[in-house]
C-alpha atoms as a PDB file:
ATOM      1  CA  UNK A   1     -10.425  81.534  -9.776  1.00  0.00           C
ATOM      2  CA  UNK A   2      -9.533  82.132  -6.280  1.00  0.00           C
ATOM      3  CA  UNK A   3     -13.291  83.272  -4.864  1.00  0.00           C
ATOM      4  CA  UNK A   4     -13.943  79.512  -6.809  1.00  0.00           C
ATOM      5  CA  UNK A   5     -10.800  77.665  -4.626  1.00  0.00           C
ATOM      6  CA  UNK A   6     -11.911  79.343  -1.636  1.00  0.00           C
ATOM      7  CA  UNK A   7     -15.796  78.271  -2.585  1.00  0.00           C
ATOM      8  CA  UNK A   8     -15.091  74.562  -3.244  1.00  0.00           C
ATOM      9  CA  UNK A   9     -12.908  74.798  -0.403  1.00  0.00           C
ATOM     10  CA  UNK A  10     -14.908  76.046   2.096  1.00  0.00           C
ATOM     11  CA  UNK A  11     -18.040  73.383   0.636  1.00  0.00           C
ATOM     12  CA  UNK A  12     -15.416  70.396   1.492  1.00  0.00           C
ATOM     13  CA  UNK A  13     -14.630  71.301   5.268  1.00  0.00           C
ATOM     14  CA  UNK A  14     -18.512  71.488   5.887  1.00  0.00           C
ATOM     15  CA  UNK A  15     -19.284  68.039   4.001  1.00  0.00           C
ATOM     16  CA  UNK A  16     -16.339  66.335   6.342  1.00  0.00           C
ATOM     17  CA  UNK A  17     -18.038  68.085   9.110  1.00  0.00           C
ATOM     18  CA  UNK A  18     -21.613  66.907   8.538  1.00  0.00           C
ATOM     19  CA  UNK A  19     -19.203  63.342   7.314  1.00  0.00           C
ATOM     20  CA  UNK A  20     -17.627  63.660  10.830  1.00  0.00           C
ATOM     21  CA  UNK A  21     -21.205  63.667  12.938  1.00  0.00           C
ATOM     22  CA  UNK A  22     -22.729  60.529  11.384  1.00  0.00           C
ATOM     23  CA  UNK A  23     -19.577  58.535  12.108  1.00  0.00           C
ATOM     24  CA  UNK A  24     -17.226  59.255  14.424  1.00  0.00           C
ATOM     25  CA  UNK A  25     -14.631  56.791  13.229  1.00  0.00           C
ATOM     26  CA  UNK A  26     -14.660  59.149   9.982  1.00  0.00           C
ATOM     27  CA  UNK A  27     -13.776  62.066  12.483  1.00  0.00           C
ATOM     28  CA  UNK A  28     -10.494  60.238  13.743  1.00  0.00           C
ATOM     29  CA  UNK A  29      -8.997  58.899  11.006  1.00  0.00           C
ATOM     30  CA  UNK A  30      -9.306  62.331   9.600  1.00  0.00           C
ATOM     31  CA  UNK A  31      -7.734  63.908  12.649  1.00  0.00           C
ATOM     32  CA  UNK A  32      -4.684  61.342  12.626  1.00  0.00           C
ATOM     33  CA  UNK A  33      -4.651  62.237   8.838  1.00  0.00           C
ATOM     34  CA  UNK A  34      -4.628  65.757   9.422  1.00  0.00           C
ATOM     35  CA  UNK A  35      -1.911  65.012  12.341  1.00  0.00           C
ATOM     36  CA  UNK A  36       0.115  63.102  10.262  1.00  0.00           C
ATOM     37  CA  UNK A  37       0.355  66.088   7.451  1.00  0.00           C
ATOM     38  CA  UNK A  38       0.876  68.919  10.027  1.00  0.00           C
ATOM     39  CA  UNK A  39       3.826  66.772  11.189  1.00  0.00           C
ATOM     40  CA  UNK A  40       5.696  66.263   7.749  1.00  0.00           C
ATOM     41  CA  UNK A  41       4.949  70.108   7.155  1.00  0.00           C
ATOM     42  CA  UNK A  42       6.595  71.318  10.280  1.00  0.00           C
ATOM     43  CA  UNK A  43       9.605  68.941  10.855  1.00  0.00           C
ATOM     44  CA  UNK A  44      10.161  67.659   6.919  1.00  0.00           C
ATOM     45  CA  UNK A  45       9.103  69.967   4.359  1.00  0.00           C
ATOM     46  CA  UNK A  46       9.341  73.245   5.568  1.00  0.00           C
ATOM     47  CA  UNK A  47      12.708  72.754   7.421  1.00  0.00           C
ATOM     48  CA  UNK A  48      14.170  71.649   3.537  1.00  0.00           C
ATOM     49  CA  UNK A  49      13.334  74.709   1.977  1.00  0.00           C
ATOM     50  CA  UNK A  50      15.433  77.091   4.925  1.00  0.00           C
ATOM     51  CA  UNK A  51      18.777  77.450   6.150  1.00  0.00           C
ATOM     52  CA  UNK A  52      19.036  77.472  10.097  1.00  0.00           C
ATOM     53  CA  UNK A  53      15.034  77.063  10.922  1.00  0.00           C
ATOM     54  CA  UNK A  54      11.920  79.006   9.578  1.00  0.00           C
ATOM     55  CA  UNK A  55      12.002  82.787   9.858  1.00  0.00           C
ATOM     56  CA  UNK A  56      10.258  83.713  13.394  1.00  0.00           C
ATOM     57  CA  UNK A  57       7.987  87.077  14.343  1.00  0.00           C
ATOM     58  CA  UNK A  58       9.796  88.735  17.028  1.00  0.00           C
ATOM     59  CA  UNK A  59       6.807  90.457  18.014  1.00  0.00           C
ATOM     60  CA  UNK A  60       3.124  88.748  17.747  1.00  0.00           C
ATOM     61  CA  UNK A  61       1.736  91.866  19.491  1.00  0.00           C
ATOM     62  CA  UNK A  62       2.285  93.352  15.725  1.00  0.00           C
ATOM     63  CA  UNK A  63      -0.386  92.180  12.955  1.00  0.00           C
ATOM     64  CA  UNK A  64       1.258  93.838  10.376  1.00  0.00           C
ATOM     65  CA  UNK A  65       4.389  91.272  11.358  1.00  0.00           C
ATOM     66  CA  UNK A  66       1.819  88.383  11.444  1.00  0.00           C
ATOM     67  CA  UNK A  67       2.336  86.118   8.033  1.00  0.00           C
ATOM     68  CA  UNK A  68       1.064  82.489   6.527  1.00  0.00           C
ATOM     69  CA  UNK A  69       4.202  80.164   5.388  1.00  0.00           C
ATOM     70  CA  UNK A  70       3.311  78.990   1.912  1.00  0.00           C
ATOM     71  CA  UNK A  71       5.455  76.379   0.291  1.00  0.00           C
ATOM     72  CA  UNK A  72       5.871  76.206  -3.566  1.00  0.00           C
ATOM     73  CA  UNK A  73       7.957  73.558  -5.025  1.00  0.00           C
ATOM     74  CA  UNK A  74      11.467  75.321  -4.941  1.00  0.00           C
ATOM     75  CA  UNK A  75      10.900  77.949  -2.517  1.00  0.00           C
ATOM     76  CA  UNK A  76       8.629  79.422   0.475  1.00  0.00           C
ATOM     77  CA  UNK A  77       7.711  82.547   1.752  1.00  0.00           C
ATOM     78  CA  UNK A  78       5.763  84.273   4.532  1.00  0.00           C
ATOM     79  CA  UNK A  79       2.930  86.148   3.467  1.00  0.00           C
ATOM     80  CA  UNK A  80       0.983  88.879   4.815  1.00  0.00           C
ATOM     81  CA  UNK A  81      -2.389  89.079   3.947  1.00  0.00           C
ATOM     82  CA  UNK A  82      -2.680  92.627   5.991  1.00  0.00           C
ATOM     83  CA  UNK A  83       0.482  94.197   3.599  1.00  0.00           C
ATOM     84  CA  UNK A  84      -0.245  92.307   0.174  1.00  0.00           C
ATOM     85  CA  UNK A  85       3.213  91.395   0.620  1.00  0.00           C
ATOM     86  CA  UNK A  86       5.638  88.001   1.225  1.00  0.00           C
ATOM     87  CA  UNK A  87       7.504  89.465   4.483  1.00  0.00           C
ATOM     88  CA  UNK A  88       9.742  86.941   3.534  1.00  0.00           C
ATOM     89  CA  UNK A  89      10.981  84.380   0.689  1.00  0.00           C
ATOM     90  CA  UNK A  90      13.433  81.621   1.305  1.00  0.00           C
ATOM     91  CA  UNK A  91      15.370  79.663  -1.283  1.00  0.00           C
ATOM     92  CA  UNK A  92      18.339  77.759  -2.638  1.00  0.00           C
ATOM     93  CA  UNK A  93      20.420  77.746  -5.491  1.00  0.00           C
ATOM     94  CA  UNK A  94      23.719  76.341  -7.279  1.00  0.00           C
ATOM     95  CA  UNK A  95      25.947  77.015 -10.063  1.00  0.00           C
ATOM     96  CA  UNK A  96      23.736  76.743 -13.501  1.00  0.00           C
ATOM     97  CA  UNK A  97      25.616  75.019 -16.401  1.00  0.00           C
ATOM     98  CA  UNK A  98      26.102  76.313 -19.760  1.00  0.00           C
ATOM     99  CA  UNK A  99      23.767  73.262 -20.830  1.00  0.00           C
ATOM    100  CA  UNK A 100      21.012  74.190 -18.850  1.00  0.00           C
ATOM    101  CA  UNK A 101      17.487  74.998 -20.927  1.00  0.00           C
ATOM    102  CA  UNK A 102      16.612  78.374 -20.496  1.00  0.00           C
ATOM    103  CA  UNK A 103      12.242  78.499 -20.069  1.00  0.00           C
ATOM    104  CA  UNK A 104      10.553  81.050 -21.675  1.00  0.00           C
ATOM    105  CA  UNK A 105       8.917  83.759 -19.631  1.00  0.00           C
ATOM    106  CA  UNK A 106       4.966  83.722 -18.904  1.00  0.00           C
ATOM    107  CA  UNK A 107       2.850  86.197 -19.799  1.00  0.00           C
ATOM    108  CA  UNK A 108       0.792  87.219 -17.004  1.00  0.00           C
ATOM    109  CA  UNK A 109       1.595  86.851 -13.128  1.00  0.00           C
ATOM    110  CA  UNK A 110      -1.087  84.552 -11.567  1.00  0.00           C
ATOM    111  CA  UNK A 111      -3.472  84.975  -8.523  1.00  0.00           C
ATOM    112  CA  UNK A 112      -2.651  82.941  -5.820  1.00  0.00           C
ATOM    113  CA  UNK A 113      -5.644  80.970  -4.174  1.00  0.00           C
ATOM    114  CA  UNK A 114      -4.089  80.623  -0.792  1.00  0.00           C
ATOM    115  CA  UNK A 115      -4.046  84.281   0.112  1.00  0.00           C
ATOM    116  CA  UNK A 116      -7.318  86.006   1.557  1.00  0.00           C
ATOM    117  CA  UNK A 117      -7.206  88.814  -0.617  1.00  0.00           C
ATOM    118  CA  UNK A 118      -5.594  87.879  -3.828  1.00  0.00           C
ATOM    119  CA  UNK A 119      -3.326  90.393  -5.662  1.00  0.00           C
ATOM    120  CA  UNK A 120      -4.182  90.324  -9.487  1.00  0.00           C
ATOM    121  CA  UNK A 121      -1.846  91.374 -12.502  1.00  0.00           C
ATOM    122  CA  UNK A 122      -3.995  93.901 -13.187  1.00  0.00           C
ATOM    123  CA  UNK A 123      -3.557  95.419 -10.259  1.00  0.00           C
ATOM    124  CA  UNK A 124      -0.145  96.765 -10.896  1.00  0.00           C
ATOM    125  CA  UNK A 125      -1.153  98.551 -14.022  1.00  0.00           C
ATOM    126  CA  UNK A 126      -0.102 102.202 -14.400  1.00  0.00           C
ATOM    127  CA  UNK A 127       0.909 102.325 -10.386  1.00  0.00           C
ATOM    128  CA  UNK A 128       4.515 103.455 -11.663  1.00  0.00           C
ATOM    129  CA  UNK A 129       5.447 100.197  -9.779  1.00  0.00           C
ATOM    130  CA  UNK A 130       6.857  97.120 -11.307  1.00  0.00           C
ATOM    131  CA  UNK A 131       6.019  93.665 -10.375  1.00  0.00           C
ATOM    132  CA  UNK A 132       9.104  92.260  -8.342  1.00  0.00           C
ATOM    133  CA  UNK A 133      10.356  89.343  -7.533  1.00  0.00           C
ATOM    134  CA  UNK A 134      11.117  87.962  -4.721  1.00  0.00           C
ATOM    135  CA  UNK A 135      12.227  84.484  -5.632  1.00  0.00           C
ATOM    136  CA  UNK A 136      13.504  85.027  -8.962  1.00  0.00           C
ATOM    137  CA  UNK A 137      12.533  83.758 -12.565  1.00  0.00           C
ATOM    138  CA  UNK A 138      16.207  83.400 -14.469  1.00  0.00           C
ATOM    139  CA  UNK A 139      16.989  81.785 -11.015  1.00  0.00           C
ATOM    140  CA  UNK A 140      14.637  79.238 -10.208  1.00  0.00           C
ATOM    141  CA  UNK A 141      13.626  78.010 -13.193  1.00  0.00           C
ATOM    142  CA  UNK A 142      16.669  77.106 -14.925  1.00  0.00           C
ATOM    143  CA  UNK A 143      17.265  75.212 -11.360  1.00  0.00           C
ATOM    144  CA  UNK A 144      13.960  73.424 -10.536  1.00  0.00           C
ATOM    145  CA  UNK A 145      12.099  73.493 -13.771  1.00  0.00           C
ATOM    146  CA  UNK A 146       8.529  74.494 -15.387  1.00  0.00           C
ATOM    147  CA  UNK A 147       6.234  74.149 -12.619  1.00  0.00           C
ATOM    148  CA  UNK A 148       8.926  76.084 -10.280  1.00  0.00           C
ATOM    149  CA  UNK A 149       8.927  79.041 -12.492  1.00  0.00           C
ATOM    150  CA  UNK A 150       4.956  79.290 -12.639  1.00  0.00           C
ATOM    151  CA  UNK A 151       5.385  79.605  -8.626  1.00  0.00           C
ATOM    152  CA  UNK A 152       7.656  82.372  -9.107  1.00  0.00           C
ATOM    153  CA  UNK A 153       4.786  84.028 -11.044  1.00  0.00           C
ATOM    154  CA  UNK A 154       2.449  83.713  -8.245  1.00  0.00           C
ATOM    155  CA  UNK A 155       1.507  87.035  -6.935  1.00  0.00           C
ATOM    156  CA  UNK A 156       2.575  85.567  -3.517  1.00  0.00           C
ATOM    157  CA  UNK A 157       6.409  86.260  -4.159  1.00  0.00           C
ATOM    158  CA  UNK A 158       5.628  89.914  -5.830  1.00  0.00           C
ATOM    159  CA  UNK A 159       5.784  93.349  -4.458  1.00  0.00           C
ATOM    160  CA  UNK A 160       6.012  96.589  -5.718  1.00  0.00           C
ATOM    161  CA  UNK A 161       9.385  97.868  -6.897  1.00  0.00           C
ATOM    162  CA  UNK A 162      10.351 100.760  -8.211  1.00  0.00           C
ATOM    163  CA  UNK A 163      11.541 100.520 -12.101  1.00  0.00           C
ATOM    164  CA  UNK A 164      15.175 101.412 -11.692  1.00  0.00           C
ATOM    165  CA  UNK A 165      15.504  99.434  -8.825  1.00  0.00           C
ATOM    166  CA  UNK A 166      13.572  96.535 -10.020  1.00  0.00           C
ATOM    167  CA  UNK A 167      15.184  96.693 -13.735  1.00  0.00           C
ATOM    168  CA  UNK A 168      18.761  97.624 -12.740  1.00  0.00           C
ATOM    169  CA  UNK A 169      19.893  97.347  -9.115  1.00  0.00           C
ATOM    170  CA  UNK A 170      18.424  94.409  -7.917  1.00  0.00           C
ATOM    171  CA  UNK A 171      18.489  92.436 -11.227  1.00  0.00           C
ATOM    172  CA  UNK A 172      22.289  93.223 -10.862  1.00  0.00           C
ATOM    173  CA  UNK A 173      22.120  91.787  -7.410  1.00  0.00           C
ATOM    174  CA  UNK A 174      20.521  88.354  -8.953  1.00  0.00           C
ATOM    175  CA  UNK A 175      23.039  88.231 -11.230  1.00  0.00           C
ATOM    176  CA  UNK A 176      25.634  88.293  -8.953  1.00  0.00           C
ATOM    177  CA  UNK A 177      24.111  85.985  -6.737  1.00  0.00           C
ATOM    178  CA  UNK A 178      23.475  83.147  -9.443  1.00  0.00           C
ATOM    179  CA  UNK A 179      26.717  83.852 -11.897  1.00  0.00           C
ATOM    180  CA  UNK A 180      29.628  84.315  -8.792  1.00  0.00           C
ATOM    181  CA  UNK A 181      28.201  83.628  -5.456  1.00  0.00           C
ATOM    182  CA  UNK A 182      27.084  80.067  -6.511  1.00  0.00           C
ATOM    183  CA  UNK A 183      31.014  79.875  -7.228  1.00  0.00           C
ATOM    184  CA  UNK A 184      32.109  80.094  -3.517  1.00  0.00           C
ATOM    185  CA  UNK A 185      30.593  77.005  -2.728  1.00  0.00           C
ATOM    186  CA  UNK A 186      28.340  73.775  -3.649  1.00  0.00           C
ATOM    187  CA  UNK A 187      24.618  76.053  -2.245  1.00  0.00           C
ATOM    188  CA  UNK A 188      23.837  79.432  -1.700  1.00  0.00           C
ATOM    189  CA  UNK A 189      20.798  80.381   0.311  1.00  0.00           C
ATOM    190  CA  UNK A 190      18.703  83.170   0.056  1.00  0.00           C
ATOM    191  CA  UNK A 191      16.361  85.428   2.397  1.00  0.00           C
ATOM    192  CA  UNK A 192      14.873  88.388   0.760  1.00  0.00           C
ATOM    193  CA  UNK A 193      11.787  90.078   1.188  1.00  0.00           C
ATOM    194  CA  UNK A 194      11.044  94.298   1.594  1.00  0.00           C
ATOM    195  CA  UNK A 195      11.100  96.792   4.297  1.00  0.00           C
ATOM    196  CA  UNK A 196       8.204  98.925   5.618  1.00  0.00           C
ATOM    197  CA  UNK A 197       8.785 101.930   7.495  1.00  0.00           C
ATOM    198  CA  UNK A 198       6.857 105.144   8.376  1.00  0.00           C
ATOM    199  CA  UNK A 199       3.249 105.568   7.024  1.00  0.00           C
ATOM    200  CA  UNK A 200       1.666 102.916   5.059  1.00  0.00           C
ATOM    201  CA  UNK A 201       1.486 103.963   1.447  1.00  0.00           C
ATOM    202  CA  UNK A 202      -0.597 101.535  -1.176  1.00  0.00           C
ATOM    203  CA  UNK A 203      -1.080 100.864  -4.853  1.00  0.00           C
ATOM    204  CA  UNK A 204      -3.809 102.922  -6.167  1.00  0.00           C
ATOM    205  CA  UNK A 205      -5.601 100.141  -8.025  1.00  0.00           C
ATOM    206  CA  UNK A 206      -4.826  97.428  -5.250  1.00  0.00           C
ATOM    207  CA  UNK A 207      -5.964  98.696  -1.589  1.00  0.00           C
ATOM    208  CA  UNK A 208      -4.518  95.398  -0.002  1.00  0.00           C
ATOM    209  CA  UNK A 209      -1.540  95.883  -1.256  1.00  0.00           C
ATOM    210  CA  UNK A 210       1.579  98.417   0.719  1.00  0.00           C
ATOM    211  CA  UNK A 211       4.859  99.655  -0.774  1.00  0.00           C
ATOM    212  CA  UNK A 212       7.435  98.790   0.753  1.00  0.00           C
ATOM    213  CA  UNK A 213      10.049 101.543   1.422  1.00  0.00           C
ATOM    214  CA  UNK A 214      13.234  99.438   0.724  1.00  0.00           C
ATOM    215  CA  UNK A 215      14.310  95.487   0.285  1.00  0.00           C
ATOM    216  CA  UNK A 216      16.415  93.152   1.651  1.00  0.00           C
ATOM    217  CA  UNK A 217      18.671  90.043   0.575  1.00  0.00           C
ATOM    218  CA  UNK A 218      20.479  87.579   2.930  1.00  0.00           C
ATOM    219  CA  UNK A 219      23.216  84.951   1.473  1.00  0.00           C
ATOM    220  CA  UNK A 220      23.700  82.436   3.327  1.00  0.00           C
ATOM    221  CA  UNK A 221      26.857  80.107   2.348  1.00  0.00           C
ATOM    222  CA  UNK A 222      27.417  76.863   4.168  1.00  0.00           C
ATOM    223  CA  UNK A 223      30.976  75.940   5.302  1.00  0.00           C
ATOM    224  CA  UNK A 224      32.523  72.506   6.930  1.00  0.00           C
ATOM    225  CA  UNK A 225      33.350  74.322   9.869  1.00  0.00           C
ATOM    226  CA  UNK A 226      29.431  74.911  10.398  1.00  0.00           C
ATOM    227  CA  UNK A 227      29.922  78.537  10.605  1.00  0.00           C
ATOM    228  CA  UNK A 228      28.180  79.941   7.462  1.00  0.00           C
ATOM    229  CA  UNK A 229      29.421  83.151   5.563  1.00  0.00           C
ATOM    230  CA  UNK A 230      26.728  85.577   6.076  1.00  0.00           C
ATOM    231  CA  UNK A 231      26.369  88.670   3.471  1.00  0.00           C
ATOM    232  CA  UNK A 232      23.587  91.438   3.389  1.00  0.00           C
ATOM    233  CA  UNK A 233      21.733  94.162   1.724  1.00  0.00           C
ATOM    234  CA  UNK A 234      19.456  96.804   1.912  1.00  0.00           C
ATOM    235  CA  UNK A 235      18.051  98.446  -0.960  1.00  0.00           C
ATOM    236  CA  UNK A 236      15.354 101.584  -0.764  1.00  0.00           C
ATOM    237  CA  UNK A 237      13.099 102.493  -3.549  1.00  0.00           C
ATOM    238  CA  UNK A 238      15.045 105.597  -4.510  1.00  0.00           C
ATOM    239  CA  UNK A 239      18.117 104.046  -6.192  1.00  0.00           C
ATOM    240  CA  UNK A 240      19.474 105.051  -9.624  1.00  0.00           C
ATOM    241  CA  UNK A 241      20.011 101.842  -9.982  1.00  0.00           C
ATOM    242  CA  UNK A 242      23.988 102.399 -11.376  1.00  0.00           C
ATOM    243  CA  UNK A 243      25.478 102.635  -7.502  1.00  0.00           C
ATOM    244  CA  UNK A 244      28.374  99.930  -6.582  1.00  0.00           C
ATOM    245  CA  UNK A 245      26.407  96.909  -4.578  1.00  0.00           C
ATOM    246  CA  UNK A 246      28.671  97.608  -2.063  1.00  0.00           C
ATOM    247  CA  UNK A 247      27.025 100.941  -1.144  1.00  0.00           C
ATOM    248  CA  UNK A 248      24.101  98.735   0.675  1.00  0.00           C
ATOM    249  CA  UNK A 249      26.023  96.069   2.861  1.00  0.00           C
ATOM    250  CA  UNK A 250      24.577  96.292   6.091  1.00  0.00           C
ATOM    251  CA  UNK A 251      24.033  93.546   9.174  1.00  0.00           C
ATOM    252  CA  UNK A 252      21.441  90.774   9.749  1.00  0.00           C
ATOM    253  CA  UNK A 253      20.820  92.797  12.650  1.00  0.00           C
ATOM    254  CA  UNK A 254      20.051  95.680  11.036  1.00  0.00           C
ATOM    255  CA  UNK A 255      17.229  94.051   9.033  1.00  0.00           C
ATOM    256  CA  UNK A 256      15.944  91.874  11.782  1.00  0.00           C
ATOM    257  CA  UNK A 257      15.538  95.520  13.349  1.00  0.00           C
ATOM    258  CA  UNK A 258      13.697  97.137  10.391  1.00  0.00           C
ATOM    259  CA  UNK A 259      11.499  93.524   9.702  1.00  0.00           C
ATOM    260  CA  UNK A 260      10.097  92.519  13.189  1.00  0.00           C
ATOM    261  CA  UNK A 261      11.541  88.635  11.500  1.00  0.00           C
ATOM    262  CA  UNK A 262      14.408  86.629  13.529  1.00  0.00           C
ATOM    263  CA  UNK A 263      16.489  84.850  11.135  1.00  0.00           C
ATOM    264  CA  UNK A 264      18.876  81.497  11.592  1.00  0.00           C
ATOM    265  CA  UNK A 265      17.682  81.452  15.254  1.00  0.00           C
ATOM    266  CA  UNK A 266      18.828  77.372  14.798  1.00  0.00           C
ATOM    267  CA  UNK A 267      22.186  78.651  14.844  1.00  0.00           C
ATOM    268  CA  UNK A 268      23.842  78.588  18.557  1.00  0.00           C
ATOM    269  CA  UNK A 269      23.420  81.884  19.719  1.00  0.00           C
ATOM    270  CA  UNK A 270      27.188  82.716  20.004  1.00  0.00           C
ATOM    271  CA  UNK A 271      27.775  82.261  16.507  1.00  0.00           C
ATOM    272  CA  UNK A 272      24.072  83.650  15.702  1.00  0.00           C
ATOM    273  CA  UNK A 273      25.283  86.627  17.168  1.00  0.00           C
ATOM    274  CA  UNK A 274      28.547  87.237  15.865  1.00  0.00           C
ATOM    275  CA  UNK A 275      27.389  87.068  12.378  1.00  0.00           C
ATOM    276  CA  UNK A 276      24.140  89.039  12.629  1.00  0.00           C
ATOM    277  CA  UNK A 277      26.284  91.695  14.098  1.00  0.00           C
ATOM    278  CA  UNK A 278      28.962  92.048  11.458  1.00  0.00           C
ATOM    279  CA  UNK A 279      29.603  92.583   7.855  1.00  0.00           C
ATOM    280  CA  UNK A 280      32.028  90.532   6.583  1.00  0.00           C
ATOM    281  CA  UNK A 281      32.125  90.805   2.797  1.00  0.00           C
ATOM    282  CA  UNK A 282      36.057  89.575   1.751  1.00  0.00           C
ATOM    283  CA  UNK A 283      35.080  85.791   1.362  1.00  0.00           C
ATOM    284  CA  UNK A 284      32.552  86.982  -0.975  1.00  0.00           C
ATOM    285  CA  UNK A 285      34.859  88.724  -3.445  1.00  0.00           C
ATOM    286  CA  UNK A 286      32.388  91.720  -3.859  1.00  0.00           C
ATOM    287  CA  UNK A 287      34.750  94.392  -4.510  1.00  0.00           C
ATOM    288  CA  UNK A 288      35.374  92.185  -7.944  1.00  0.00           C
ATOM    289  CA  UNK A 289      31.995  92.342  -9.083  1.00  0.00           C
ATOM    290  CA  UNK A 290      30.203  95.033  -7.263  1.00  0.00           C
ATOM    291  CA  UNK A 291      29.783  97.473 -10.503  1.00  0.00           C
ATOM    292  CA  UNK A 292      29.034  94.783 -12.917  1.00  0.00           C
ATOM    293  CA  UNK A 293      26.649  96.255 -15.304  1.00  0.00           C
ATOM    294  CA  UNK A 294      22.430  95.900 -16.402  1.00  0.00           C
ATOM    295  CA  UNK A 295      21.242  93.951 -18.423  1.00  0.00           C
ATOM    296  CA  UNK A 296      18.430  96.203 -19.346  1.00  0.00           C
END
């Protein structure tokens, strides 16, 4: 299906082209048009779907820190087409009600036509890696609906996680983040993504796709005072999966370190860099929840 996209796609910019030589008048109203778009994308549609301005390379001299910003309908991410990987996945979420339907879960994870070397379900099979998400199922789709969920699906917002962290750490960590953090206030907003360090390791089935070596999640909690609480994590591959969440607090710093990615950088810089440089967990009431158990 993608080879198709990219086909049909690639047939369309070459019949505006040879559309664009016989009449120039064609050509500009296509460039205002295309002017027009890039302009709501930048300053309207991608600004709604962060907290504090789009996630930033700190280094473009890196390619494996180079990514595409893809927006879905209740998140976006920045993917790398060089790791297989979204480097990282924004999103926001509030309390869910008791009320609210619950979708049932596809069966198969879904090639994604915008990336230039699409990730397949298949190619996860028998890698001793699960399929993780980045923005989540439970999550997102009681939230933003059908259509949202599917996008969660995409392999876009996957990478490879180990079972015990996938199925038991970090499902504990979304629970926590949609059943009490949501709680503290009217949104919650969410960076995650994973951490590469050391040689480059890869699926055996899927050669354009690494393995991360850890994974990281960023809340984000508006306040009137427009100083947000900030609370973070870092997760390796090699949990048991049964450790207190608080074991892996660490800074914004720390991550932007490990990730080559500048986060909130619309924040003024004092306050940027107070919070990036501290963990300050009390307003979160961790210690209350931090050895909640698994659902699986």
């Amino acid at each position: 299906m993608a080879s198709k996209n990219h086909k049909y796609l690639f047939s369309l910019i070459s019949w505006l082209f040879n559309l664009c030589r016989k009449d120039p008048m064609i050509a500009c109203t296509a460039l205002i048009f295309a002017a027009g778009w890039y302009t709501y994308e930048i300053k309207v549609a991608r600004p709604a779907l962060v907290f504090q301005g789009v996630p930033q390379t700190q280094n473009w001299q890196q390619p494996f820190h180079w990514f595409r910003t893809l927006r879905n309908d209740a998140f976006m991410l920045g993917y790398s087409d060089l790791r297989g990987n979204p480097l990282w996945v924004s999103y926001k979420i509030n309390t869910v009600t008791p009320k609210t339907k619950r979708l049932s879960r596809p069966q198969r994870f879904s090639k994604d036509w915008r990336t230039l070397n699409p990730v397949t379900h298949e190619d996860y099979l028998h890698s001793g890696y699960d399929r993780g998400h980045m923005a989540p199922n439970y999550a997102i789709s009681r939230l933003y609906g059908k259509q949202a969920q599917l996008d969660t699906f995409l392999m876009s917002n996957i990478t490879p996680q180990r079972p015990k962290l996938n199925q038991k750490l970090w499902q504990r960590l979304e629970d926590v983040e949609i059943n009490h953090f949501t709680h503290l206030g009217k949104d919650l907003w969410v960076y995650t993504g994973p951490i590469f360090k050391g040689k480059s390791k890869r699926l055996n089935n899927a050669w354009n796709v690494e393995i991360p070596d850890a994974f990281y999640k960023i809340y984000a909690r508006p306040t009137p005072s427009n100083t947000p609480k900030i609370l973070a994590f870092l997760m390796p591959q090699t949990v048991k999966g049964n450790e207190p969440l608080t074991r892996f607090l660490t800074t914004v710093d720390n991550i932007e370190k490990l990730t080559g990615l500048d986060f909130f950088a619309d924040l003024k810089d004092p306050i940027e860099n107070k919070l990036e440089s501290t963990i300050a967990s009390t307003s979160w009431k961790l210690k209350n929840i931090a050895c909640l158990p698994a659902r699986y």
